[in-house]
PDB file of N, CA and C in Angstrom:
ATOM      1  N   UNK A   1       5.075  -1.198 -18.610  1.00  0.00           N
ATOM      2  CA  UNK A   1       3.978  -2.141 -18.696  1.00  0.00           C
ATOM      3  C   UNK A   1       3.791  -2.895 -17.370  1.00  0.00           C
ATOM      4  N   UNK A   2       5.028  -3.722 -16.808  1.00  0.00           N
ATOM      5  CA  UNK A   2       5.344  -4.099 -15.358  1.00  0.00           C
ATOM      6  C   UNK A   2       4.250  -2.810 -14.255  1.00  0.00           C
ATOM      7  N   UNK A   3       4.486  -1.742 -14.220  1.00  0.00           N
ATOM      8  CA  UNK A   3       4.067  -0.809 -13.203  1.00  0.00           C
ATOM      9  C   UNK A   3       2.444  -0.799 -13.730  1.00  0.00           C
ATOM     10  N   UNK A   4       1.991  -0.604 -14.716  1.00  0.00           N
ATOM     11  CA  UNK A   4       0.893  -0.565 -14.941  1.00  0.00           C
ATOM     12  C   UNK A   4      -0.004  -2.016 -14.553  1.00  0.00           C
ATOM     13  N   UNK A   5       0.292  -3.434 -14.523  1.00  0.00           N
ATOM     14  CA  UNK A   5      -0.719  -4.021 -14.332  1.00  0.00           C
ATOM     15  C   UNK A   5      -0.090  -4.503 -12.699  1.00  0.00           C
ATOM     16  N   UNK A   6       0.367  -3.910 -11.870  1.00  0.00           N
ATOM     17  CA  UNK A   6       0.733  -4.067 -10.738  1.00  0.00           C
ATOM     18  C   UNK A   6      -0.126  -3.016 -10.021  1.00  0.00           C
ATOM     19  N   UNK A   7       0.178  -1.859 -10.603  1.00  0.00           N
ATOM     20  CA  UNK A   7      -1.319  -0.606 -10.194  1.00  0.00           C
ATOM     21  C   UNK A   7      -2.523  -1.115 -10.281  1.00  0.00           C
ATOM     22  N   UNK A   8      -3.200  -1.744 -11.346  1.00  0.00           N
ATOM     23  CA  UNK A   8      -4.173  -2.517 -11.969  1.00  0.00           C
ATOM     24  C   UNK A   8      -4.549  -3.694 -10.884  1.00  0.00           C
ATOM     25  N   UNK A   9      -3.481  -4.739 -10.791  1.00  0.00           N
ATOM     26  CA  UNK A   9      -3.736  -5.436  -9.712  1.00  0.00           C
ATOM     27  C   UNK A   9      -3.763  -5.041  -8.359  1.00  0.00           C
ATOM     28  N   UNK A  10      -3.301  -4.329  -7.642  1.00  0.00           N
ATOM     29  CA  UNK A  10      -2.953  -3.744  -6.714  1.00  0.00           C
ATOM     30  C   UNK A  10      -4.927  -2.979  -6.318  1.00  0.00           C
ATOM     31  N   UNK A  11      -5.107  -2.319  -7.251  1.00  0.00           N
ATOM     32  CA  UNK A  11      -6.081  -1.322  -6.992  1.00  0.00           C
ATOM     33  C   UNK A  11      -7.502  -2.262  -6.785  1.00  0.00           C
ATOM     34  N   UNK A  12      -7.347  -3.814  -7.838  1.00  0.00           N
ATOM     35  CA  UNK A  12      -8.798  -4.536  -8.013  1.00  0.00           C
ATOM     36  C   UNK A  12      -8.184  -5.094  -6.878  1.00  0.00           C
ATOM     37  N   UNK A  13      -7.329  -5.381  -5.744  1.00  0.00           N
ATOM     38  CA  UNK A  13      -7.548  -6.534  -4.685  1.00  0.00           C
ATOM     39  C   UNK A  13      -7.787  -5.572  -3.661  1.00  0.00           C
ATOM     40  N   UNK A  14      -7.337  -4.067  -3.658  1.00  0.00           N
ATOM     41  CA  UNK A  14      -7.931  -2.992  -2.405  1.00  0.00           C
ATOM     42  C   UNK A  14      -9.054  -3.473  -2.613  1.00  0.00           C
ATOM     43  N   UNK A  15     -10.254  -3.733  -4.142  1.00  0.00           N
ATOM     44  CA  UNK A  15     -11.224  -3.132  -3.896  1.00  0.00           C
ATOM     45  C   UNK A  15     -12.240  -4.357  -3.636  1.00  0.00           C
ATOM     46  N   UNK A  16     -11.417  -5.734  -3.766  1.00  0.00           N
ATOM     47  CA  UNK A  16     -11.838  -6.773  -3.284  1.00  0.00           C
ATOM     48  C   UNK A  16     -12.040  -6.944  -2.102  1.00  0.00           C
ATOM     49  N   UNK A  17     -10.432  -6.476  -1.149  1.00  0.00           N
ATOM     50  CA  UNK A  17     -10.918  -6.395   0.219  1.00  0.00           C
ATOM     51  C   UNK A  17     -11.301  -5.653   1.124  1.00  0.00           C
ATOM     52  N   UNK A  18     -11.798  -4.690   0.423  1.00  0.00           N
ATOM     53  CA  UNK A  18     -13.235  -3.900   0.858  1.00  0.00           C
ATOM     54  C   UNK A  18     -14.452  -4.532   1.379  1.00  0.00           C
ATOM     55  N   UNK A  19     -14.474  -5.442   0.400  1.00  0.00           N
ATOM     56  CA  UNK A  19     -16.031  -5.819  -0.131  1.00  0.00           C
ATOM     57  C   UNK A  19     -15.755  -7.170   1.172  1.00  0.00           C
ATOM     58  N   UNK A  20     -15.313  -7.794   1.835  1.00  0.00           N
ATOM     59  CA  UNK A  20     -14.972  -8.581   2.913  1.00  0.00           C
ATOM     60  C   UNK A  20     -14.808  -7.969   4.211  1.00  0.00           C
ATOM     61  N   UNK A  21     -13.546  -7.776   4.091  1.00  0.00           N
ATOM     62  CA  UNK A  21     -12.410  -7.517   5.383  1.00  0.00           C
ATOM     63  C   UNK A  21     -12.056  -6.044   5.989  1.00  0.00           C
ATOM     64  N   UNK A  22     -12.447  -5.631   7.009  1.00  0.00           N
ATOM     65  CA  UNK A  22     -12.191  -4.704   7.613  1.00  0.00           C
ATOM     66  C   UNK A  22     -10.485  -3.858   6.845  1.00  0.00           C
ATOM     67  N   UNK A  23     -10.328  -2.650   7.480  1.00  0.00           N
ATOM     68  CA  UNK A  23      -9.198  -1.896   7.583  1.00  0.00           C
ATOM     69  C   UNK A  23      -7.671  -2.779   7.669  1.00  0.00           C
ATOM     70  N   UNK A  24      -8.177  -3.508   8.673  1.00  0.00           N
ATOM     71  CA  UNK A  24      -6.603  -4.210   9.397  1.00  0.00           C
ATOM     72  C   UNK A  24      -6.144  -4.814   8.422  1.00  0.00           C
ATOM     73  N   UNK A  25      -7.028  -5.391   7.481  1.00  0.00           N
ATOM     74  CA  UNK A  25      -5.925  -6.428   6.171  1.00  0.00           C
ATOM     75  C   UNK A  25      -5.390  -5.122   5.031  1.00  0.00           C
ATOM     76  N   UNK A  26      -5.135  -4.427   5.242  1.00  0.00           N
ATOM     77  CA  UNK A  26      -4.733  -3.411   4.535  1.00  0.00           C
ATOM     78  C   UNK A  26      -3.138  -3.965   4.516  1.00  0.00           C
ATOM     79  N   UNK A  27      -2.368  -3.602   6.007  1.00  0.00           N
ATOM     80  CA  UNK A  27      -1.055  -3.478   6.001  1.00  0.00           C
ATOM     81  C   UNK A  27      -0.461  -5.160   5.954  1.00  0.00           C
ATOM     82  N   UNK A  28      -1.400  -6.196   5.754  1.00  0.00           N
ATOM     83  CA  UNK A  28      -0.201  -7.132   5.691  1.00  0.00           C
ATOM     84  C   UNK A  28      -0.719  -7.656   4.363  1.00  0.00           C
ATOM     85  N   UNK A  29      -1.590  -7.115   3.474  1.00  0.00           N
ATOM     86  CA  UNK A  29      -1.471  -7.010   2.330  1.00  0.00           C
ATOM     87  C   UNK A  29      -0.961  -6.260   1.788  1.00  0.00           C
ATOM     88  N   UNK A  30      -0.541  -5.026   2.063  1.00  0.00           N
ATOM     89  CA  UNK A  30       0.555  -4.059   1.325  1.00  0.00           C
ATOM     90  C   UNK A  30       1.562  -4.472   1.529  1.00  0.00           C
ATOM     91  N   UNK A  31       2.333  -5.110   2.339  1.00  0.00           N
ATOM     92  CA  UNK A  31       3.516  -5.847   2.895  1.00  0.00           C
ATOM     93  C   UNK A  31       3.757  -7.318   1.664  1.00  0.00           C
ATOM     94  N   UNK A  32       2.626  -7.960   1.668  1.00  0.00           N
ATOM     95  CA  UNK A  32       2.936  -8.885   0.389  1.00  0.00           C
ATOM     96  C   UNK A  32       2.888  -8.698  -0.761  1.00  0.00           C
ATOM     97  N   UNK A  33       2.146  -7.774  -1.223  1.00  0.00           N
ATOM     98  CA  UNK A  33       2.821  -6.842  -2.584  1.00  0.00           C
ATOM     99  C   UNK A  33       3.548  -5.941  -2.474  1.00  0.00           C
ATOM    100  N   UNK A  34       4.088  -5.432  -1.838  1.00  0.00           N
ATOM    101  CA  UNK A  34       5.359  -4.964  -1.669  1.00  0.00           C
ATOM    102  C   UNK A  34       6.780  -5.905  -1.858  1.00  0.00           C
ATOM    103  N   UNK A  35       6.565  -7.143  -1.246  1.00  0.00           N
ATOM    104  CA  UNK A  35       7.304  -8.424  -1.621  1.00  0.00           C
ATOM    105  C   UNK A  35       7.444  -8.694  -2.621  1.00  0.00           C
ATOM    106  N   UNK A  36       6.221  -9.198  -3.174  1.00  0.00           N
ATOM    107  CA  UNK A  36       6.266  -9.202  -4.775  1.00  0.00           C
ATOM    108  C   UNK A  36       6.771  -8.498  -5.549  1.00  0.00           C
ATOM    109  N   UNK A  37       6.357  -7.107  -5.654  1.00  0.00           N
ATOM    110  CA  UNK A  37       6.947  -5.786  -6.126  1.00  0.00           C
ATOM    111  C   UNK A  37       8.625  -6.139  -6.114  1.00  0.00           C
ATOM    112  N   UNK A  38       9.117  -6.158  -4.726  1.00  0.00           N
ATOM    113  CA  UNK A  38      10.629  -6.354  -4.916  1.00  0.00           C
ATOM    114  C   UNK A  38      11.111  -7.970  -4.894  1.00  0.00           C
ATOM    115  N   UNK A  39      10.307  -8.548  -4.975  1.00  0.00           N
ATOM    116  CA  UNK A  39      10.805  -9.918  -6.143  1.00  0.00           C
ATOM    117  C   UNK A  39      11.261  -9.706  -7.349  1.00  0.00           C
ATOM    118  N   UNK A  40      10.048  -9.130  -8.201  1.00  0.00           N
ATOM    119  CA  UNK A  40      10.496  -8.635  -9.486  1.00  0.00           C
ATOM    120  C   UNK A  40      12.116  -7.889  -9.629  1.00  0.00           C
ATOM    121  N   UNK A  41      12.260  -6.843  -8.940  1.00  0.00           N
ATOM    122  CA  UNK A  41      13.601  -6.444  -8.483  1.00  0.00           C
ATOM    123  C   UNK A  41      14.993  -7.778  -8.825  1.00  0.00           C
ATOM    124  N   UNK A  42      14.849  -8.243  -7.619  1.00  0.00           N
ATOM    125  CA  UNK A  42      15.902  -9.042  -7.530  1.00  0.00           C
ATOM    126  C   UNK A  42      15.817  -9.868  -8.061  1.00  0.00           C
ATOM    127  N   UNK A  43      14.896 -10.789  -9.403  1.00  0.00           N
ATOM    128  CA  UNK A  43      15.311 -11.587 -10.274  1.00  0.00           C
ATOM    129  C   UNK A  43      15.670 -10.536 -11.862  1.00  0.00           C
ATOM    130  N   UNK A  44      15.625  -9.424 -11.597  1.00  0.00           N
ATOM    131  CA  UNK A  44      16.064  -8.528 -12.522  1.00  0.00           C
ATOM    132  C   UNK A  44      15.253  -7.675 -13.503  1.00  0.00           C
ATOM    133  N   UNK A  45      14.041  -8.548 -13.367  1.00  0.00           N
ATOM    134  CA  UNK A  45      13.305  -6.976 -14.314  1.00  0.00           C
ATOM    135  C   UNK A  45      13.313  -5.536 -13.818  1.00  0.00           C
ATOM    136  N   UNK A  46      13.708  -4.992 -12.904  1.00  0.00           N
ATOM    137  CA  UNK A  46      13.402  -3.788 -12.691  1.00  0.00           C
ATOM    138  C   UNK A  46      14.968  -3.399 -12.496  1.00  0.00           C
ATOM    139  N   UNK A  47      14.647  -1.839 -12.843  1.00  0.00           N
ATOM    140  CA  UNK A  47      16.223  -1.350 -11.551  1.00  0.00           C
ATOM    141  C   UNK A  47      15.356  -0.441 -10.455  1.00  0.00           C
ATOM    142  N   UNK A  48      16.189  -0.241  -9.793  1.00  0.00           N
ATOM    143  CA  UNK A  48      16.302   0.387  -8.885  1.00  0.00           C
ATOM    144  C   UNK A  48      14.956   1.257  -8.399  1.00  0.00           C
ATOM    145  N   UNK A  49      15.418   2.099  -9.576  1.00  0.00           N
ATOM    146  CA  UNK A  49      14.477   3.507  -9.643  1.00  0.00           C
ATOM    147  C   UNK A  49      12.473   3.204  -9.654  1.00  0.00           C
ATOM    148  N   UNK A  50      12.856   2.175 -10.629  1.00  0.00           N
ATOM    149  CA  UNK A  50      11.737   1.926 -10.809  1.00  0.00           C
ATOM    150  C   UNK A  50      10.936   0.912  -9.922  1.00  0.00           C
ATOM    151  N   UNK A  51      11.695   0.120  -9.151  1.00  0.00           N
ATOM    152  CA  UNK A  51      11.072  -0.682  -7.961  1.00  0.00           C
ATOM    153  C   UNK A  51      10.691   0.343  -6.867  1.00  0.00           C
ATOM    154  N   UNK A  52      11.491   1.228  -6.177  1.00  0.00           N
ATOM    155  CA  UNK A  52      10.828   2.474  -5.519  1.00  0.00           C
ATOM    156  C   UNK A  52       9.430   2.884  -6.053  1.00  0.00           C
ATOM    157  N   UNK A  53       9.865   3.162  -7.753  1.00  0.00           N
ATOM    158  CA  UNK A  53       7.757   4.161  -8.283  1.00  0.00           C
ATOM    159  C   UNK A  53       7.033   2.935  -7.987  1.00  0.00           C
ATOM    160  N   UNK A  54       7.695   1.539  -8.109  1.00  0.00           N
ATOM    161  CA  UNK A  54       6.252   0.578  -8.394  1.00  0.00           C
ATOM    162  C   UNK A  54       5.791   0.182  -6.891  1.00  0.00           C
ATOM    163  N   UNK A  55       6.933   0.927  -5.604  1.00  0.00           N
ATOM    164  CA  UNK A  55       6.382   0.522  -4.246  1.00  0.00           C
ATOM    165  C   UNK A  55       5.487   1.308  -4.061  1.00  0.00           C
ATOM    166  N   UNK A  56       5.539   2.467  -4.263  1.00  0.00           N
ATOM    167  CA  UNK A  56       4.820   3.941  -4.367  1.00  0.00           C
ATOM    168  C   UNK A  56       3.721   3.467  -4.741  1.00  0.00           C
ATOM    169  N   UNK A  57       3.531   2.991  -6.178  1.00  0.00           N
ATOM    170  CA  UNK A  57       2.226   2.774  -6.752  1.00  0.00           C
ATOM    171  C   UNK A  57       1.395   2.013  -6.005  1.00  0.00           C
ATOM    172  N   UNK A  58       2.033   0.837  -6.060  1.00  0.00           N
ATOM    173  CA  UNK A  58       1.012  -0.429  -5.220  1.00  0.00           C
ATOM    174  C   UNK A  58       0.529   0.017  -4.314  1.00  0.00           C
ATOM    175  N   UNK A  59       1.238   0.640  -3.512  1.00  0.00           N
ATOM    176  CA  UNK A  59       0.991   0.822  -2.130  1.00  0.00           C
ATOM    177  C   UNK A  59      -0.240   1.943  -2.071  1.00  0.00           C
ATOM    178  N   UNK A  60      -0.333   2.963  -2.744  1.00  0.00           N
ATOM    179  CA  UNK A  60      -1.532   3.949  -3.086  1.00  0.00           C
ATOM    180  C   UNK A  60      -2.555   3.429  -3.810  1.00  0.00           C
ATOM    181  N   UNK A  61      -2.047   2.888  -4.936  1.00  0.00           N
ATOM    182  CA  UNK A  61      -3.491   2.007  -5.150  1.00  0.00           C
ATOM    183  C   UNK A  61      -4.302   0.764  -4.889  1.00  0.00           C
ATOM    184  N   UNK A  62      -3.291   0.074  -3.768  1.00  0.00           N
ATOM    185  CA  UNK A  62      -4.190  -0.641  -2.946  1.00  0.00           C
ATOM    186  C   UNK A  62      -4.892   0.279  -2.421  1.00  0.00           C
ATOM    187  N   UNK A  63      -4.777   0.946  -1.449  1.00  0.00           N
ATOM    188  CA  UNK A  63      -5.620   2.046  -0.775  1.00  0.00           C
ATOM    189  C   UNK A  63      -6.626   2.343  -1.044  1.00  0.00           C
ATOM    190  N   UNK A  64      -6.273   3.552  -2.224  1.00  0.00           N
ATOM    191  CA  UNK A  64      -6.926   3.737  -3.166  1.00  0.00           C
ATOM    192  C   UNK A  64      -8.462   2.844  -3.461  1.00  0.00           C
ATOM    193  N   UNK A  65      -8.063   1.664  -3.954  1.00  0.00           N
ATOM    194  CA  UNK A  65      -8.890   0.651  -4.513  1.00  0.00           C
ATOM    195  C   UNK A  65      -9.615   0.276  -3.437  1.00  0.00           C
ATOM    196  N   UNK A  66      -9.307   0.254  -2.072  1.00  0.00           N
ATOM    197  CA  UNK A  66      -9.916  -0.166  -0.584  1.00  0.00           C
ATOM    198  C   UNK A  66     -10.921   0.982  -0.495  1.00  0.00           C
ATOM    199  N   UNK A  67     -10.603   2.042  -0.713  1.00  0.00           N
ATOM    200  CA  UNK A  67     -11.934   3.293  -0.648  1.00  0.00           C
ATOM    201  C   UNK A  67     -12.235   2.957  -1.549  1.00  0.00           C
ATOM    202  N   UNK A  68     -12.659   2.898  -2.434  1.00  0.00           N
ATOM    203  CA  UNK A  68     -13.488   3.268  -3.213  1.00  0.00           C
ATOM    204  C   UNK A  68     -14.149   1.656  -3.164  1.00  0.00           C
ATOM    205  N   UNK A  69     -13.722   0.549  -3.574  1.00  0.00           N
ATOM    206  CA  UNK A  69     -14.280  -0.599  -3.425  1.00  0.00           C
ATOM    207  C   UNK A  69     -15.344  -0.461  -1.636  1.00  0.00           C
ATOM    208  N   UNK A  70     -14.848   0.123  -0.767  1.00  0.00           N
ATOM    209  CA  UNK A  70     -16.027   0.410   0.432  1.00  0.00           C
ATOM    210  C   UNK A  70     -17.072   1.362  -0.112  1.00  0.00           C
ATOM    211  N   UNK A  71     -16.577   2.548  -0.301  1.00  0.00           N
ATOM    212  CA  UNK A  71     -17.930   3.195  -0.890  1.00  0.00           C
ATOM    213  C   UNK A  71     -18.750   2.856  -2.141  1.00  0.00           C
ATOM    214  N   UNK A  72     -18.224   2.212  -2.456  1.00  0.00           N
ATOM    215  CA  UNK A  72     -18.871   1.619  -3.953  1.00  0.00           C
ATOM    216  C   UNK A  72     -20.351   0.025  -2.668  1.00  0.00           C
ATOM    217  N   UNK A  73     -19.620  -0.403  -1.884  1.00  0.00           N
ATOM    218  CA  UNK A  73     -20.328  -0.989  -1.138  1.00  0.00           C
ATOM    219  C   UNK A  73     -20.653  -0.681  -0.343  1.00  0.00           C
ATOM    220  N   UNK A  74     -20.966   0.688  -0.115  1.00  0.00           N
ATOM    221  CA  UNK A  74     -21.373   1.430   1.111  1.00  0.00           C
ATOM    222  C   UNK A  74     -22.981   1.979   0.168  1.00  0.00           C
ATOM    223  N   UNK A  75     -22.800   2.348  -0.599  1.00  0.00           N
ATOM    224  CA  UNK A  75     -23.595   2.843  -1.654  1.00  0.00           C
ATOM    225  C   UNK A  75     -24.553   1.907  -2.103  1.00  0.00           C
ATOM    226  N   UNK A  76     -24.143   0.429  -2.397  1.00  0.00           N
ATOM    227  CA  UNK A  76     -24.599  -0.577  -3.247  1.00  0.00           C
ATOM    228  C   UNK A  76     -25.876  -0.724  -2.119  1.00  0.00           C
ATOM    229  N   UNK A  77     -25.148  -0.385  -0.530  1.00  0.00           N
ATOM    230  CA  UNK A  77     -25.961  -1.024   0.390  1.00  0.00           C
ATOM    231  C   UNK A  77     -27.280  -0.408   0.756  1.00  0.00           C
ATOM    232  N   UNK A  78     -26.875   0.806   0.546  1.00  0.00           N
ATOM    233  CA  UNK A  78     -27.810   1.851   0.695  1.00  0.00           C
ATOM    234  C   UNK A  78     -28.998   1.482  -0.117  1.00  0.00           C
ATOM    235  N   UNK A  79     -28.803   1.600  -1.467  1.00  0.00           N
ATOM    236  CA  UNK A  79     -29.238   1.873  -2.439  1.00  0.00           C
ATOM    237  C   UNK A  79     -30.613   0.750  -2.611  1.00  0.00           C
ATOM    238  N   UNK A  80     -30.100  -0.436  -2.142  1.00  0.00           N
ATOM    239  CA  UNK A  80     -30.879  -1.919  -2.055  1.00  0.00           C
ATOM    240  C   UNK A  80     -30.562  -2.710  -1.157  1.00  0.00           C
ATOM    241  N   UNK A  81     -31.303  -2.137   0.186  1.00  0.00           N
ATOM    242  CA  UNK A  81     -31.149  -2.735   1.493  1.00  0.00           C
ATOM    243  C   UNK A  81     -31.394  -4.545   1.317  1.00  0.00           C
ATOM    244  N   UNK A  82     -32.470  -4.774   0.862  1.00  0.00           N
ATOM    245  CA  UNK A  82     -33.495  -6.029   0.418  1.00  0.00           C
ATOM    246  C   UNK A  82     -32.215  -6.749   0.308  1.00  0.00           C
ATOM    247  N   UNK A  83     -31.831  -6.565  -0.880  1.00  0.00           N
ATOM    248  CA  UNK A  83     -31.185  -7.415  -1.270  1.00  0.00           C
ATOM    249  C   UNK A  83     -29.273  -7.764  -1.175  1.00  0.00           C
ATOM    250  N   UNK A  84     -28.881  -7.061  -0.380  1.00  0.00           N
ATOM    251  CA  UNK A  84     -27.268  -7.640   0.431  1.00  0.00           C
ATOM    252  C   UNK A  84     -27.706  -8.795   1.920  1.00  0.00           C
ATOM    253  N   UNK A  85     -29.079  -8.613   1.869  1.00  0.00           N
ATOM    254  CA  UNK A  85     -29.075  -9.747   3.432  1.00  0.00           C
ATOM    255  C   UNK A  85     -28.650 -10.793   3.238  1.00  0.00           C
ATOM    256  N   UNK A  86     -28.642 -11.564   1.620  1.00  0.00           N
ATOM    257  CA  UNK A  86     -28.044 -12.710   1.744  1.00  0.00           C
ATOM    258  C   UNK A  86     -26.435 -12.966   2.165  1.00  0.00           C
ATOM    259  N   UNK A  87     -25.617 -11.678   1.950  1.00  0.00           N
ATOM    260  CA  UNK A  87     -24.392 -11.698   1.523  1.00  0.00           C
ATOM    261  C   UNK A  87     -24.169 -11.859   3.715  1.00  0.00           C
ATOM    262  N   UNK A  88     -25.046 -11.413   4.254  1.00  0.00           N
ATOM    263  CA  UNK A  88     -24.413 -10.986   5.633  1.00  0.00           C
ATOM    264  C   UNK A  88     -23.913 -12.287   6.386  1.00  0.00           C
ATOM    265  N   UNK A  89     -23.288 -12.000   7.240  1.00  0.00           N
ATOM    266  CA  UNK A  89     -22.813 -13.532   7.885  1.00  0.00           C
ATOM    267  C   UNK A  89     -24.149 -14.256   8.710  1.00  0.00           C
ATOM    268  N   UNK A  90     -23.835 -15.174   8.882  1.00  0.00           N
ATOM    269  CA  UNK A  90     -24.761 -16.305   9.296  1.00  0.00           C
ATOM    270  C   UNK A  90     -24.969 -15.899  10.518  1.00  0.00           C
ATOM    271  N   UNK A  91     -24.498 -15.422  11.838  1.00  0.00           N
ATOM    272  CA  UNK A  91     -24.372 -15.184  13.242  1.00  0.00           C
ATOM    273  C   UNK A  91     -25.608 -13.377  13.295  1.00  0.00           C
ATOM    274  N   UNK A  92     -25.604 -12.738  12.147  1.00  0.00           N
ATOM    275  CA  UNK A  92     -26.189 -11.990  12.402  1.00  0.00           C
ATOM    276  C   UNK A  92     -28.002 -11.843  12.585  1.00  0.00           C
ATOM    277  N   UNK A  93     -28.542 -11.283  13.422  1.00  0.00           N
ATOM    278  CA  UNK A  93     -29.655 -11.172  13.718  1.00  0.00           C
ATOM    279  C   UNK A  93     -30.652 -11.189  12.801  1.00  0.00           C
ATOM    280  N   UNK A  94     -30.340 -10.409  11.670  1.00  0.00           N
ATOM    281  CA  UNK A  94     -31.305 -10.577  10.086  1.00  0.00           C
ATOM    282  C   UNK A  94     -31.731 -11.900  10.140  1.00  0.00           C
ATOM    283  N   UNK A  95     -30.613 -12.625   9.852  1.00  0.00           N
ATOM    284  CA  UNK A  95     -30.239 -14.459   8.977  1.00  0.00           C
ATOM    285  C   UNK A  95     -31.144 -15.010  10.029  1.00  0.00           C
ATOM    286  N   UNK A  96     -30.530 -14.770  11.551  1.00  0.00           N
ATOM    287  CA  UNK A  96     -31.038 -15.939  12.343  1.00  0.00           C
ATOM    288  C   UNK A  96     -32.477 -16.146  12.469  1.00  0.00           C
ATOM    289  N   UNK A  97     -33.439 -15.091  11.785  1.00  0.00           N
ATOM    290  CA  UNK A  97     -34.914 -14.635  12.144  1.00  0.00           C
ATOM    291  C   UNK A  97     -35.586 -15.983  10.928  1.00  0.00           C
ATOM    292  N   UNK A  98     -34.711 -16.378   9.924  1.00  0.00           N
ATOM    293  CA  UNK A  98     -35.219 -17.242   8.826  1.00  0.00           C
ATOM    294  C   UNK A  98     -35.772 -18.446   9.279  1.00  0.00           C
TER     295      UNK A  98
END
């Protein structure tokens, strides 16, 4: 149950920081759930074996969740140019024309 909503979580914050943050927050967010992951460990819910599958997991379905949360907003963008201009940052050329 532990491995399953850690996959679960793991996969909805790839696909959160998609929808923000470039590539680079990938590895020092896999690095803090990975922490977490072996927190659980050493206050004792897990053994061994199973803190390894749940590094495995997280770690792929952050990823995981980072593609697809981009193409899911790669798509969204496509699809309805009109309407992501609000979402764009303030410094960009669109915004500043208002």
């Amino acid at each position: 149950m532990l491995a399953v909503t850690i996959v679960i979580f793991s996969f909805a914050l790839g696909g959160l920081l998609a929808q923000r943050y470039s590539i680079l927050a990938l590895p020092p967010t896999t690095l803090a759930v990975l922490i977490g992951v072996v927190a659980f460990h050493l206050i004792g819910l897990t053994g061994i074996w199973s803190t390894v599958v749940m590094v495995i997991l997280a770690a792929v379905s952050l990823q995981i969740g980072y593609f697809v949360g981009l193409t899911g907003a790669h798509l969204l963008s496509t699809r309805m140019p009109g309407k992501l201009s609000v979402y764009t940052h303030s410094t960009s050329t669109q915004n500043s024309a208002r």
